[in-house]
N, C-alpha and C. Protein backbone atom coordinates (compact mmCIF):
# COMPACT_ATOMS: atom_id res chain seq x y z
N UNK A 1 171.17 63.06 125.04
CA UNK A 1 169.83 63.62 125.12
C UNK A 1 169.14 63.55 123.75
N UNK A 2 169.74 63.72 123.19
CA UNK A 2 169.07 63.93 121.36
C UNK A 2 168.80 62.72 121.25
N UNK A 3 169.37 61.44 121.02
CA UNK A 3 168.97 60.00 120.79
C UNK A 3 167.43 59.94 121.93
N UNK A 4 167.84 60.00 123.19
CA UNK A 4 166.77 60.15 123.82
C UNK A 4 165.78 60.71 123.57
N UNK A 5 165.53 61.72 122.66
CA UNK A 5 164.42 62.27 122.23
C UNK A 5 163.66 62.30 120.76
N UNK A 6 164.87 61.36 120.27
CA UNK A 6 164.26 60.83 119.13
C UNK A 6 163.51 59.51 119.19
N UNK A 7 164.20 58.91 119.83
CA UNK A 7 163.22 57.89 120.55
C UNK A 7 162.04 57.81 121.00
N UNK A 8 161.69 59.05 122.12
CA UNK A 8 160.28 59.38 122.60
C UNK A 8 159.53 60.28 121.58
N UNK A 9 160.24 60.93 120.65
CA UNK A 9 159.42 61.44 119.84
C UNK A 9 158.86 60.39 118.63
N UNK A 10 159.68 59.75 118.39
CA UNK A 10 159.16 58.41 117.20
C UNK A 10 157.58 57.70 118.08
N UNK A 11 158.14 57.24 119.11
CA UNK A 11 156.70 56.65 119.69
C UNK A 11 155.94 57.44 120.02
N UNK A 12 155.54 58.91 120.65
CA UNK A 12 154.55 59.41 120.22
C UNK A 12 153.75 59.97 118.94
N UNK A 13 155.27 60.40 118.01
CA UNK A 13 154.62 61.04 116.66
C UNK A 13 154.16 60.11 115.53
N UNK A 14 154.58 58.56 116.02
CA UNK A 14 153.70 57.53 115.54
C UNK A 14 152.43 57.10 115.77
N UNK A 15 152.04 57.87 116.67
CA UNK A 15 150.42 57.68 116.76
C UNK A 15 149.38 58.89 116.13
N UNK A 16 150.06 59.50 115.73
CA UNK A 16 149.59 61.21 114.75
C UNK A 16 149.54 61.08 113.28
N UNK A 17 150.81 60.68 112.52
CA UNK A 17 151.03 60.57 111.54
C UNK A 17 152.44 59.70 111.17
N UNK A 18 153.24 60.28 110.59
CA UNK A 18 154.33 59.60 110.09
C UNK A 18 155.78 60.30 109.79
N UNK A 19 156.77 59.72 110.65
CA UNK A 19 158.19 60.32 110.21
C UNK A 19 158.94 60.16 109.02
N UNK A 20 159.12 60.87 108.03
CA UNK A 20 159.48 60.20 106.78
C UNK A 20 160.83 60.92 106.75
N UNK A 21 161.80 61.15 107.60
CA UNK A 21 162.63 61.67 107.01
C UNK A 21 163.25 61.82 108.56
N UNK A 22 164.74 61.63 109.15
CA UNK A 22 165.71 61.80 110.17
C UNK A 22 166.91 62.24 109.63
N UNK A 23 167.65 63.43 110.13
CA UNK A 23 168.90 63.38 109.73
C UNK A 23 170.10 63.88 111.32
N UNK A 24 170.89 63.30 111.36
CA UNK A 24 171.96 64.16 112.16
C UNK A 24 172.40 64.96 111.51
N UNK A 25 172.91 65.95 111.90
CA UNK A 25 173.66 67.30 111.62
C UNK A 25 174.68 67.63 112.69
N UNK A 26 175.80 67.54 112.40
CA UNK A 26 176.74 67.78 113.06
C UNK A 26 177.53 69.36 112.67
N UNK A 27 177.79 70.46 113.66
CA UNK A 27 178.70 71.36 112.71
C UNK A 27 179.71 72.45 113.16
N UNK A 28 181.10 71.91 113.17
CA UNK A 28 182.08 72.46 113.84
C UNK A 28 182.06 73.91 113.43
N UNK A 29 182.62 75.19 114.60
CA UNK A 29 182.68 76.30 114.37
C UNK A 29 183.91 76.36 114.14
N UNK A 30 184.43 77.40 113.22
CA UNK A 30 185.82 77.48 112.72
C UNK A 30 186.43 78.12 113.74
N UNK A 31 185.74 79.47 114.70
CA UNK A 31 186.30 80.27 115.07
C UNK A 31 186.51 79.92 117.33
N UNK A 32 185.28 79.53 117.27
CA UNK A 32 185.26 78.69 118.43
C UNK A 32 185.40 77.62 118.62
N UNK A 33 185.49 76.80 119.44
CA UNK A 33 186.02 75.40 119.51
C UNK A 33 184.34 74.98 120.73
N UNK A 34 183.52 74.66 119.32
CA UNK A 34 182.12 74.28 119.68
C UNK A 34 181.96 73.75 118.20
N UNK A 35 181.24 72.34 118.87
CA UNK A 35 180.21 71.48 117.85
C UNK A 35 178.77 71.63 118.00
N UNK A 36 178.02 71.52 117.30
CA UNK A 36 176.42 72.16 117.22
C UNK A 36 176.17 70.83 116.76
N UNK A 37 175.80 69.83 117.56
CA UNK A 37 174.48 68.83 117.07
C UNK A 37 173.18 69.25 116.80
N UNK A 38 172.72 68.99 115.71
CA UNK A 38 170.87 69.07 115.72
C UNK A 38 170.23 67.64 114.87
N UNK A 39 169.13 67.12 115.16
CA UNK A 39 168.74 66.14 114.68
C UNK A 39 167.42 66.74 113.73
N UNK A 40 167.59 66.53 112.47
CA UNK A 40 165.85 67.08 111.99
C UNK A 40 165.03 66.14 111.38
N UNK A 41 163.96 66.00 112.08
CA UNK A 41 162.76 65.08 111.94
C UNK A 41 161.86 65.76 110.57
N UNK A 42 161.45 65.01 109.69
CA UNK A 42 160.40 65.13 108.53
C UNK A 42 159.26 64.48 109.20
N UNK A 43 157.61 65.29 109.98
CA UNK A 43 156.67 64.76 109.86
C UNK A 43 155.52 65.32 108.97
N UNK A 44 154.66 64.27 108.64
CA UNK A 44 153.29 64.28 108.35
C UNK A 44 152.14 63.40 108.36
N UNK A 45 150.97 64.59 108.07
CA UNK A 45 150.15 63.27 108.23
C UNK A 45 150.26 61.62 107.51
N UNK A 46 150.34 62.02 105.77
CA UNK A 46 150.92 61.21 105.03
C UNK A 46 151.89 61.88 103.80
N UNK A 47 152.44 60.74 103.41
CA UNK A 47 153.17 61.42 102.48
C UNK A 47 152.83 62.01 100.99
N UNK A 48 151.80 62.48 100.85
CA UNK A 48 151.24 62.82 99.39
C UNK A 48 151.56 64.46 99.55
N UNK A 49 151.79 64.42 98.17
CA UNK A 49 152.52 65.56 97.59
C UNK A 49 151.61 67.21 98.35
N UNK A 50 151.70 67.62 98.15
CA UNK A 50 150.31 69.01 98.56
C UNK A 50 149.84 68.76 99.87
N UNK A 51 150.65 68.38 100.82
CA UNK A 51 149.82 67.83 102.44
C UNK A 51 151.35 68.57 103.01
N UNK A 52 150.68 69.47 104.48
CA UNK A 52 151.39 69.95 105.19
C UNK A 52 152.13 69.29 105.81
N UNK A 53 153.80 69.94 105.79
CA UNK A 53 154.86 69.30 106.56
C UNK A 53 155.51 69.94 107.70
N UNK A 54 155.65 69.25 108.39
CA UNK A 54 156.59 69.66 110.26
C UNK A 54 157.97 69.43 109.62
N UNK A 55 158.88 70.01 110.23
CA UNK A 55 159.98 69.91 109.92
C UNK A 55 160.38 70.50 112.08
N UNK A 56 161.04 69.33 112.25
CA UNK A 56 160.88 69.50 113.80
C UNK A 56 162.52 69.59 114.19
N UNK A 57 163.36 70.39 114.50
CA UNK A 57 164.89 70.78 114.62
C UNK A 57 165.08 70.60 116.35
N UNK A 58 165.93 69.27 116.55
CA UNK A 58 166.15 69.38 118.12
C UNK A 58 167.53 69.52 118.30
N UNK A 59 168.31 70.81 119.22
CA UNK A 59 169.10 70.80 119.71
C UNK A 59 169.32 70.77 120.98
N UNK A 60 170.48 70.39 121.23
CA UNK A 60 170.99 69.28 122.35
C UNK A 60 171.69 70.66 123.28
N UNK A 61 171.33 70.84 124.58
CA UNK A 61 171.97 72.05 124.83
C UNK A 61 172.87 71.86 126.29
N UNK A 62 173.99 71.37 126.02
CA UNK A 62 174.92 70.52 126.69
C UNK A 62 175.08 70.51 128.27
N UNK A 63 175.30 72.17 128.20
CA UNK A 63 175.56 72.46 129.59
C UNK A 63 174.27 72.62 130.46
N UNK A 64 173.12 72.52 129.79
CA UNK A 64 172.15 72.68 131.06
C UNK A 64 171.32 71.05 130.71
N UNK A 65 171.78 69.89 130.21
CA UNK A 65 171.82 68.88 130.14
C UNK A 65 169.85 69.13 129.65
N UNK A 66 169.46 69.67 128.61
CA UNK A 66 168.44 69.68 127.72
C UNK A 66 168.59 70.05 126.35
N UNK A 67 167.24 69.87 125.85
CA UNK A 67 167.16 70.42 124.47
C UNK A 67 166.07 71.03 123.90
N UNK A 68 166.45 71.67 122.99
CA UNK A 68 165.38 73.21 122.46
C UNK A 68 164.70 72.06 120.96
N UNK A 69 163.66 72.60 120.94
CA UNK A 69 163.15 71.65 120.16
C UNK A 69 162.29 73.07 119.13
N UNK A 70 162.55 72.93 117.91
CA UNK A 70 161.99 74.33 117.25
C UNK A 70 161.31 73.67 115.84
N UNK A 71 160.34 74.00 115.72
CA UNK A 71 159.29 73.38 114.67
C UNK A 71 158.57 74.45 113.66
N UNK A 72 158.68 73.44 112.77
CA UNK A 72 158.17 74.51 111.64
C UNK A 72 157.43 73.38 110.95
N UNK A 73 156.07 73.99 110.68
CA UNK A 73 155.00 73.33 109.80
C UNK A 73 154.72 74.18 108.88
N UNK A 74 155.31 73.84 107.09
CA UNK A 74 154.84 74.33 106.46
C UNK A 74 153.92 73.88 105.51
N UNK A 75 152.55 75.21 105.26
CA UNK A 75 151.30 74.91 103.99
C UNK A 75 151.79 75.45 102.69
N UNK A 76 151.86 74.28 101.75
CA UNK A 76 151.75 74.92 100.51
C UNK A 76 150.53 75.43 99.47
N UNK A 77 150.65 75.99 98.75
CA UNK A 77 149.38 76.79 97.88
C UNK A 77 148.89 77.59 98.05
N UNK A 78 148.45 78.28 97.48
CA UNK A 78 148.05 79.70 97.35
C UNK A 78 146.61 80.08 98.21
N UNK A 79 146.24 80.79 98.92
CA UNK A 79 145.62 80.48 100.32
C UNK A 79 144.84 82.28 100.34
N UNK A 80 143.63 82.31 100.46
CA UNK A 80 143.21 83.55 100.39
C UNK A 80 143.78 84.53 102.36
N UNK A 81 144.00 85.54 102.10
CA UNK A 81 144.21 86.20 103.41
C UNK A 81 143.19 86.16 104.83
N UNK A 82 141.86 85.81 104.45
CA UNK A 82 141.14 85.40 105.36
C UNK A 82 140.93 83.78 105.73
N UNK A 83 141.35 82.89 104.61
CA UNK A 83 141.73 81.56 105.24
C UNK A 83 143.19 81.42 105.73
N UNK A 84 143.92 82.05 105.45
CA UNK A 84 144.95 81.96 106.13
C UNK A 84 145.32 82.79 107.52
N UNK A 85 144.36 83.73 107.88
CA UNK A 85 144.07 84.32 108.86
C UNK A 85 143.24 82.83 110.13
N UNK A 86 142.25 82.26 109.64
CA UNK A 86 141.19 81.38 110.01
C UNK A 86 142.61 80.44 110.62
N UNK A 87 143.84 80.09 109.76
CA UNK A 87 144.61 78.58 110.21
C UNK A 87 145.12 78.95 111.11
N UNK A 88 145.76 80.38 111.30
CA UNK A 88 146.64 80.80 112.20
C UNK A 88 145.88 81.02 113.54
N UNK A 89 144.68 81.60 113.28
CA UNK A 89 143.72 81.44 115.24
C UNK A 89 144.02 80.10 115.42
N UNK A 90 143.39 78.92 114.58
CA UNK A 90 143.06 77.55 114.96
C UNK A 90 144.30 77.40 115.50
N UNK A 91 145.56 78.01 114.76
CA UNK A 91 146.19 77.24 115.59
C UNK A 91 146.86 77.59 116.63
N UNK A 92 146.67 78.96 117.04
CA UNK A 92 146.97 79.66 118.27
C UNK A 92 146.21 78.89 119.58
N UNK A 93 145.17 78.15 119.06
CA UNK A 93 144.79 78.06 119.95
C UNK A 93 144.97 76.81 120.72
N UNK A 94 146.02 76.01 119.83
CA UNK A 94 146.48 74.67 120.20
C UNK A 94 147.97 75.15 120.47
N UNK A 95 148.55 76.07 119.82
CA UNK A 95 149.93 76.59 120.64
C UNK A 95 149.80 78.22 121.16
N UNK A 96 149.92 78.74 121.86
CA UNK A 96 149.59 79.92 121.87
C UNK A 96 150.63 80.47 121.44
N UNK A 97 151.97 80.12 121.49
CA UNK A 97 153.61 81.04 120.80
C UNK A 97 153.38 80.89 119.79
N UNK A 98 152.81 80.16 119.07
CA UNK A 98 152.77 80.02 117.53
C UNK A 98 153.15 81.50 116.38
N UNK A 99 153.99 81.43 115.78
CA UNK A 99 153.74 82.52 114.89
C UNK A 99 153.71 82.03 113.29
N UNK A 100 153.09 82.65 112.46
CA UNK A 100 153.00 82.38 110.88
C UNK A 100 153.80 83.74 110.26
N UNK A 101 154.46 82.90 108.88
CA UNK A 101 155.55 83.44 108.09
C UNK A 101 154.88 83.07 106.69
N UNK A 102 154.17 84.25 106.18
CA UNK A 102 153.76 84.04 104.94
C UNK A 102 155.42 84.45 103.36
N UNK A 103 155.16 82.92 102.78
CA UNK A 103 156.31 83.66 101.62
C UNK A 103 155.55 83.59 99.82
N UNK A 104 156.15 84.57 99.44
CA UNK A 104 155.58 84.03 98.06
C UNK A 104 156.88 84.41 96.86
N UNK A 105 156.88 83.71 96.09
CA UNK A 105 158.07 83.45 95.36
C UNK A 105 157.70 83.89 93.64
N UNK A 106 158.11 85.06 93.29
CA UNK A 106 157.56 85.11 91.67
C UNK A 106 158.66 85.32 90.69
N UNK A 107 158.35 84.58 89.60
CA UNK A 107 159.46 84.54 88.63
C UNK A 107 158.94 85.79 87.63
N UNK A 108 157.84 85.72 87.63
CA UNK A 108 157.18 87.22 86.66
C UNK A 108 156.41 88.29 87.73
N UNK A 109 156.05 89.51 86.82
CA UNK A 109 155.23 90.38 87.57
C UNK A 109 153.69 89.87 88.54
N UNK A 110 153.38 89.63 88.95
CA UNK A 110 152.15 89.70 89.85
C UNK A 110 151.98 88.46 89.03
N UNK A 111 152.50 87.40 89.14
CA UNK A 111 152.45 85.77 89.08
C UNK A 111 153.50 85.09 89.95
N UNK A 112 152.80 84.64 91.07
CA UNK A 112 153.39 83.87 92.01
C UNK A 112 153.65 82.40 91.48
N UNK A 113 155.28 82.47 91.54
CA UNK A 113 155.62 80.47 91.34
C UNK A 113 155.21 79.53 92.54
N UNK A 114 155.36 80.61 93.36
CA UNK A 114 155.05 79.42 95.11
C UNK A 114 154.62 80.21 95.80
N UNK A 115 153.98 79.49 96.43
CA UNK A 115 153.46 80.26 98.17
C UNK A 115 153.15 79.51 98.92
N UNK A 116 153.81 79.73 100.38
CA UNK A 116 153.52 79.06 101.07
C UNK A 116 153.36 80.03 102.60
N UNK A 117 153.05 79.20 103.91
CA UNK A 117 152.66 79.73 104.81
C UNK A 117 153.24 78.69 105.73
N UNK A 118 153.92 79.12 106.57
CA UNK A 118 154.82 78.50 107.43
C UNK A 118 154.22 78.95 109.33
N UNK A 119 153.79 78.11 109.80
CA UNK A 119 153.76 78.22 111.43
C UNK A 119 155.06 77.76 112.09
N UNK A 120 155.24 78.50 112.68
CA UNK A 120 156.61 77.97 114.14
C UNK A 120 156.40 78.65 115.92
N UNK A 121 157.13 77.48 116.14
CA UNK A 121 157.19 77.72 117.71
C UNK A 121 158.67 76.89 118.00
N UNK A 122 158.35 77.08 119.57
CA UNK A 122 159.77 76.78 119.56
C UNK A 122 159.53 76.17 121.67
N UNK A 123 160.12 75.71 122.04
CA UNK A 123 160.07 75.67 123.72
C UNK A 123 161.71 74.38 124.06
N UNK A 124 161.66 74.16 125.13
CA UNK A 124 163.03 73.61 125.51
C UNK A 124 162.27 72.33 126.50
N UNK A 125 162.71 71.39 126.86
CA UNK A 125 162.87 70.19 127.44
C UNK A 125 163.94 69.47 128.55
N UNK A 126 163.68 69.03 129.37
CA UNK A 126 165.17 68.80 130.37
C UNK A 126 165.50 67.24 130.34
N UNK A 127 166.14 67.06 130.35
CA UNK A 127 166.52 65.50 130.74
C UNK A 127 165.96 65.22 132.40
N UNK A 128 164.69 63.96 132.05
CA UNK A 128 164.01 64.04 133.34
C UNK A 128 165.34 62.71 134.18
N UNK A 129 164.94 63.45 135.54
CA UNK A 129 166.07 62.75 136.52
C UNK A 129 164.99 61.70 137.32
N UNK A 130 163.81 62.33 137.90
CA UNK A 130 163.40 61.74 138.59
C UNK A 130 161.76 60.92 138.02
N UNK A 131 161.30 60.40 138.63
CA UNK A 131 160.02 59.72 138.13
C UNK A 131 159.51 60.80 137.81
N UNK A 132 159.03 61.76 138.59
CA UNK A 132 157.90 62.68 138.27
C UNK A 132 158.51 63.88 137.35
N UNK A 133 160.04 64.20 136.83
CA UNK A 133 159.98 64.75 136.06
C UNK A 133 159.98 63.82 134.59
N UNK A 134 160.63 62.63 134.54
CA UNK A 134 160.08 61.85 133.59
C UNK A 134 158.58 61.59 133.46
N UNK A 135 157.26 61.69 133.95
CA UNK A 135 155.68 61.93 134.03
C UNK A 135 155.84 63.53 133.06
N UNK A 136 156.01 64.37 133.83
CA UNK A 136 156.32 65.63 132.97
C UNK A 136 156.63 66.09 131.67
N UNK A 137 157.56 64.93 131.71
CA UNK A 137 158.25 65.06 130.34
C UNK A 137 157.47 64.42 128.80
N UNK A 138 156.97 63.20 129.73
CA UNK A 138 156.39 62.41 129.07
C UNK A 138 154.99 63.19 128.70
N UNK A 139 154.29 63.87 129.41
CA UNK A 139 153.16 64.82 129.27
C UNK A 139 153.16 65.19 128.36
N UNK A 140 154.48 66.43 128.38
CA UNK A 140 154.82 67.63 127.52
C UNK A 140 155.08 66.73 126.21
N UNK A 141 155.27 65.87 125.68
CA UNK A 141 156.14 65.32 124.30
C UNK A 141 154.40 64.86 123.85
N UNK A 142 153.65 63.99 124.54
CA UNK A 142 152.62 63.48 124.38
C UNK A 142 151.60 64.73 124.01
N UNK A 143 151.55 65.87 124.73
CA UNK A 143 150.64 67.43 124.26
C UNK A 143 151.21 67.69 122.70
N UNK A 144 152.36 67.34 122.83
CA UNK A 144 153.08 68.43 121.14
C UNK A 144 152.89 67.38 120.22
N UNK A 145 153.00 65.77 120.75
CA UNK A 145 152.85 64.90 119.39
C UNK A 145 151.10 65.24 118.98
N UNK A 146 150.04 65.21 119.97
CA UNK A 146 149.20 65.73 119.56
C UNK A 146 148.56 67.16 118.79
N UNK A 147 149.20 67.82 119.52
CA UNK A 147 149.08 69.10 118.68
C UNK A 147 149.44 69.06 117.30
N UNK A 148 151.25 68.48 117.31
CA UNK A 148 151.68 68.57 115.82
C UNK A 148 150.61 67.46 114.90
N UNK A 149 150.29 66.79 115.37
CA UNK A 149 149.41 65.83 114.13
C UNK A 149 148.18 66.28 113.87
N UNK A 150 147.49 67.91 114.83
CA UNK A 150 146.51 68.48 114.57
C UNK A 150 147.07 69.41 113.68
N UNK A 151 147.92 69.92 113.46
CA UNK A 151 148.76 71.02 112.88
C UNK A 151 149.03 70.35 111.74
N UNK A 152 149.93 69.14 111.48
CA UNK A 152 149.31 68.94 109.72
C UNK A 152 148.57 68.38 109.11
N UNK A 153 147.26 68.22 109.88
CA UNK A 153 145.75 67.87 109.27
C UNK A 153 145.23 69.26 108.71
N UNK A 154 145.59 70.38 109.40
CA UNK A 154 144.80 71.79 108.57
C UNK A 154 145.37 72.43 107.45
N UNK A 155 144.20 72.85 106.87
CA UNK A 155 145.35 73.19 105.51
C UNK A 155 143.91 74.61 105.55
């Protein structure tokens, strides 16, 4: 399933922006006798430094023959509370689960080294069996490649 969905995700999220980054992740539990595949995708619009990044985590979820697909787009720079209020409607309104995770990072008193603002969501996918859940499927991947390439155009 995971190959399978890196596949359909490359050809849609190639018409948005650009994948710059794939990794497998493989990771045995010591205590249970379970392996955790996840594949994590690097998108954006382009690759210049200060431009918002997706970071898109798909796991493979064996026994119900799908996968959970959990995304995180993060903005960097320092962002007033009412524009960063403004990104998070916009973008409620292209995901409605959406939630934002503001962080800020200081090495001195009331001087921030970083800040950033992170959106995530999260939803699951099935391995389509038949034509019309492959149409479905194909829908749903085609809505999120769009959304996500609206999601790191805003800053």
């Amino acid at each position: 399933m995971l190959q399978f969905m890196v596949e359909q995700l490359n050809e849609q999220l190639s018409l948005h922006g650009t994948i710059v980054d794939v990794i497998l992740r493989s990771d045995q539990s010591l205590v249970e006798e379970e392996e955790i595949r996840e594949v994590i995708l690097t998108f954006t619009e382009a690759e210049d430094e200060g431009k918002p990044v997706a970071t898109i985590h798909l796991f493979e979820l064996a026994e119900e023959n799908s996968c959970e697909v959990e995304v995180e787009v993060e903005y960097p720079g320092a962002q007033s509370a009412e524009l960063t209020s403004h990104l998070w409607e916009q973008a409620k309104r292209l995901v409605p689960e959406i939630s934002l995770t503001e962080k800020r990072r200081f090495l001195e008193p009331k001087k921030p080294a970083q800040e950033t603002r992170t959106l995530d969501f999260h939803f699951v996918v099935e391995q389509p069996l038949t034509e019309e859940e492959l149409q479905q499927f194909t829908s749903t991947l085609e809505r999120f490649s769009a959304d996500l390439g609206k999601l790191v155009r805003m800053a």
